[in-house]
C-alpha atoms as a PDB file:
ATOM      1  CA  UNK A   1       0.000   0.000   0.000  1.00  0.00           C
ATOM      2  CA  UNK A   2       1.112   4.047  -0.928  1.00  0.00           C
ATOM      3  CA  UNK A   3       2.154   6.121   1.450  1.00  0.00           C
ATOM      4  CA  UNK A   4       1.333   9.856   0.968  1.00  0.00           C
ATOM      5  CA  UNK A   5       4.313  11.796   0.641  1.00  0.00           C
ATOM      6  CA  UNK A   6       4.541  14.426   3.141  1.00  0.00           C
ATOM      7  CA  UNK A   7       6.045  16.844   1.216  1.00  0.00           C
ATOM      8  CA  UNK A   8       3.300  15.874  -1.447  1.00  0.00           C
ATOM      9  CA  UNK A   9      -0.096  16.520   0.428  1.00  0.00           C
ATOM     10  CA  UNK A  10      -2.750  17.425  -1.741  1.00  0.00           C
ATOM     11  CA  UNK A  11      -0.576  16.903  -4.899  1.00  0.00           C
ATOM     12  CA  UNK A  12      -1.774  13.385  -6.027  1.00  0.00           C
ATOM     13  CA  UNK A  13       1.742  12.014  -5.564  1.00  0.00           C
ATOM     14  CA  UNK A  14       2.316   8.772  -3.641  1.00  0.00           C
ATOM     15  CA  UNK A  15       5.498   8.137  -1.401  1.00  0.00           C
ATOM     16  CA  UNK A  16       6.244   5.065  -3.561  1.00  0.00           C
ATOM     17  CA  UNK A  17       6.267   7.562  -6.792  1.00  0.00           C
ATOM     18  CA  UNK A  18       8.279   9.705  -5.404  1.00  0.00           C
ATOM     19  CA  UNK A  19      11.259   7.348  -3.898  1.00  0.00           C
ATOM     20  CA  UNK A  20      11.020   5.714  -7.885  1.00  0.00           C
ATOM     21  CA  UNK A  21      11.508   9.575  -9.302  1.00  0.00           C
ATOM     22  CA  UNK A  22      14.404  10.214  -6.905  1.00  0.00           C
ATOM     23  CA  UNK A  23      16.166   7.045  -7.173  1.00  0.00           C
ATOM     24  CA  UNK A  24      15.942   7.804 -11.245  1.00  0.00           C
ATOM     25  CA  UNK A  25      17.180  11.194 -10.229  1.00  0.00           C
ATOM     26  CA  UNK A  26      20.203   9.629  -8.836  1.00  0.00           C
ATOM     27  CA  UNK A  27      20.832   6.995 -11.304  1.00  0.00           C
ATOM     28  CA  UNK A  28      20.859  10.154 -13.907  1.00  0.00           C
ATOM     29  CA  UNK A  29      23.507  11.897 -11.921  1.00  0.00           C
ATOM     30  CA  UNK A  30      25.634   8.886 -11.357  1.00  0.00           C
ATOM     31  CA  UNK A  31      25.470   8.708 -15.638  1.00  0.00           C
ATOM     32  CA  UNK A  32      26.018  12.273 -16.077  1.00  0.00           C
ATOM     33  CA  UNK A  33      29.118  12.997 -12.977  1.00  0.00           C
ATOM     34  CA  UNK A  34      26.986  15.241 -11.231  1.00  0.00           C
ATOM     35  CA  UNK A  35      26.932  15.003  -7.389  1.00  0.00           C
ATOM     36  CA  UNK A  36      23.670  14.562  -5.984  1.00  0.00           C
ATOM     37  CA  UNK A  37      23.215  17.177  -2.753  1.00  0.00           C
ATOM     38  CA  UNK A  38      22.614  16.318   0.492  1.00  0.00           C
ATOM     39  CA  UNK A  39      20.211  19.024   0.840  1.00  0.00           C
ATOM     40  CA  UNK A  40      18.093  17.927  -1.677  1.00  0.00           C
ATOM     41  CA  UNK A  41      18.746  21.307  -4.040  1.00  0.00           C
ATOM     42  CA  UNK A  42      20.661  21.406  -7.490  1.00  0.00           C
ATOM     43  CA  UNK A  43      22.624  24.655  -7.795  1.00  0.00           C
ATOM     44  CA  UNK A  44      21.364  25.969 -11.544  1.00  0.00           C
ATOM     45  CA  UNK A  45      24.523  24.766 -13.273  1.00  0.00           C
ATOM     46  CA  UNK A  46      23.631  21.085 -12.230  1.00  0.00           C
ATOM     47  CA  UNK A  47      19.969  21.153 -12.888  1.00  0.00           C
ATOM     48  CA  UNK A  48      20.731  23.030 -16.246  1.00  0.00           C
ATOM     49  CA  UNK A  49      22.586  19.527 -17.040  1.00  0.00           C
ATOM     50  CA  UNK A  50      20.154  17.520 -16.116  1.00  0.00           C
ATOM     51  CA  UNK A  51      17.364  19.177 -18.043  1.00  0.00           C
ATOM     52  CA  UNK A  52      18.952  19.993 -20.785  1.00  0.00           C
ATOM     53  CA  UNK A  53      18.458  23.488 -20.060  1.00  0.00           C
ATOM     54  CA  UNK A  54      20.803  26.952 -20.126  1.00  0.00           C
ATOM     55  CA  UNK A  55      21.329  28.117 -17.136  1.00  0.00           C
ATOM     56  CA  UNK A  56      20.017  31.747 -18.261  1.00  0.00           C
ATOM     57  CA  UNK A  57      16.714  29.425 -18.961  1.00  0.00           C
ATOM     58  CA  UNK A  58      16.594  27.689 -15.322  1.00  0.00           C
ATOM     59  CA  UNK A  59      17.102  31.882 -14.059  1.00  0.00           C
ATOM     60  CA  UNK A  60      14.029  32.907 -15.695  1.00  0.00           C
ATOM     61  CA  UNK A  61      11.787  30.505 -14.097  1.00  0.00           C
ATOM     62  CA  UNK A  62      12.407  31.409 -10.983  1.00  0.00           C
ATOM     63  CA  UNK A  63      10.538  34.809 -11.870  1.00  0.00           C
ATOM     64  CA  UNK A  64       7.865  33.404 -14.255  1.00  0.00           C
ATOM     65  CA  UNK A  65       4.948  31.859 -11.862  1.00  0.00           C
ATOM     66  CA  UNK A  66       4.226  28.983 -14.563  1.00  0.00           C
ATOM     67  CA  UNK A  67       7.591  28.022 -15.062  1.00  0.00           C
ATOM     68  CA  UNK A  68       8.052  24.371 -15.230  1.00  0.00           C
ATOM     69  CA  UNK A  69      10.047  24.342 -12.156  1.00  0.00           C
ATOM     70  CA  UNK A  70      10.569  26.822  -9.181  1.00  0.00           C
ATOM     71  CA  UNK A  71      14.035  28.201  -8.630  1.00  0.00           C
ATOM     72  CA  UNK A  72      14.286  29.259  -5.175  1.00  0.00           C
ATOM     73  CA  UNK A  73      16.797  31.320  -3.223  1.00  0.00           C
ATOM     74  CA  UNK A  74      18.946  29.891  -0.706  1.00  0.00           C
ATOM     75  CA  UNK A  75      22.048  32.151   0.976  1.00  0.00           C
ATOM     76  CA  UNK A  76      21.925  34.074  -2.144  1.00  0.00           C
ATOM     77  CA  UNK A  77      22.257  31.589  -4.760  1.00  0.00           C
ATOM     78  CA  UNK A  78      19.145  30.115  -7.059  1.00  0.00           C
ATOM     79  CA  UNK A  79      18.607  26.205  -6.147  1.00  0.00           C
ATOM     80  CA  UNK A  80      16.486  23.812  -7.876  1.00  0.00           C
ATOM     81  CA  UNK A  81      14.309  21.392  -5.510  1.00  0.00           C
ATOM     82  CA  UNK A  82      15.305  17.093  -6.596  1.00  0.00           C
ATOM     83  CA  UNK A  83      11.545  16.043  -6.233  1.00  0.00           C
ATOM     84  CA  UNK A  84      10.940  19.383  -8.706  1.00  0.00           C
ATOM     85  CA  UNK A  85      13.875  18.015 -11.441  1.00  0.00           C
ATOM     86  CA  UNK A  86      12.498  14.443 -11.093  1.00  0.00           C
ATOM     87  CA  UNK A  87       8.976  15.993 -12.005  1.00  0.00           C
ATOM     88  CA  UNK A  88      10.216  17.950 -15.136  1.00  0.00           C
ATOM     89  CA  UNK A  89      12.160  14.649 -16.208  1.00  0.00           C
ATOM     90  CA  UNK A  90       9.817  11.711 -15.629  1.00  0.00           C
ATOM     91  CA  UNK A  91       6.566  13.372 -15.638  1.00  0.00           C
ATOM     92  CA  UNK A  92       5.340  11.458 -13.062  1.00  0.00           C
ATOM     93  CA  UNK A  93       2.157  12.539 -10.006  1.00  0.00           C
END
């Protein structure tokens, strides 16, 4: 049986989802040589590899509402959420 993820309330995502999504996540940076945060946030240069993305790209989302993914500011410096990346990759929830 599915857990709901706590970070996922109200979303329609499942715990079981989510562990598959990050566990791809990692595989992916394993592949590519990017090292996968303990925190849990890309910096934009990393999660511009991963999506295929410019880094000027991943900067204008954080300011655009319906961006595909939400940029936020941490210590002064844009990071990118895993659970968001895994989202824009695999489409899955």
């Amino acid at each position: 049986m599915s857990r709901v993820c706590p970070t996922c309330v109200g979303t329609g995502r499942v715990q079981d989802e989510a562990d598959a999504s990050l566990a791809r996540l990692r595989d992916l940076c394993r592949e590519r040589g990017i090292a996968y945060p303990l925190s849990g946030r890309f910096a934009l240069r990393d999660a511009a590899r991963l999506l295929g993305k410019s880094i000027r790209t991943i900067q204008g989302w954080a300011y655009r509402p319906n961006g595909p993914i939400r940029p936020t500011k941490i210590g002064g410096s844009l990071r990118v959420k895993a659970e968001d990346i895994a989202l824009a990759l695999f489409g899955e929830g």
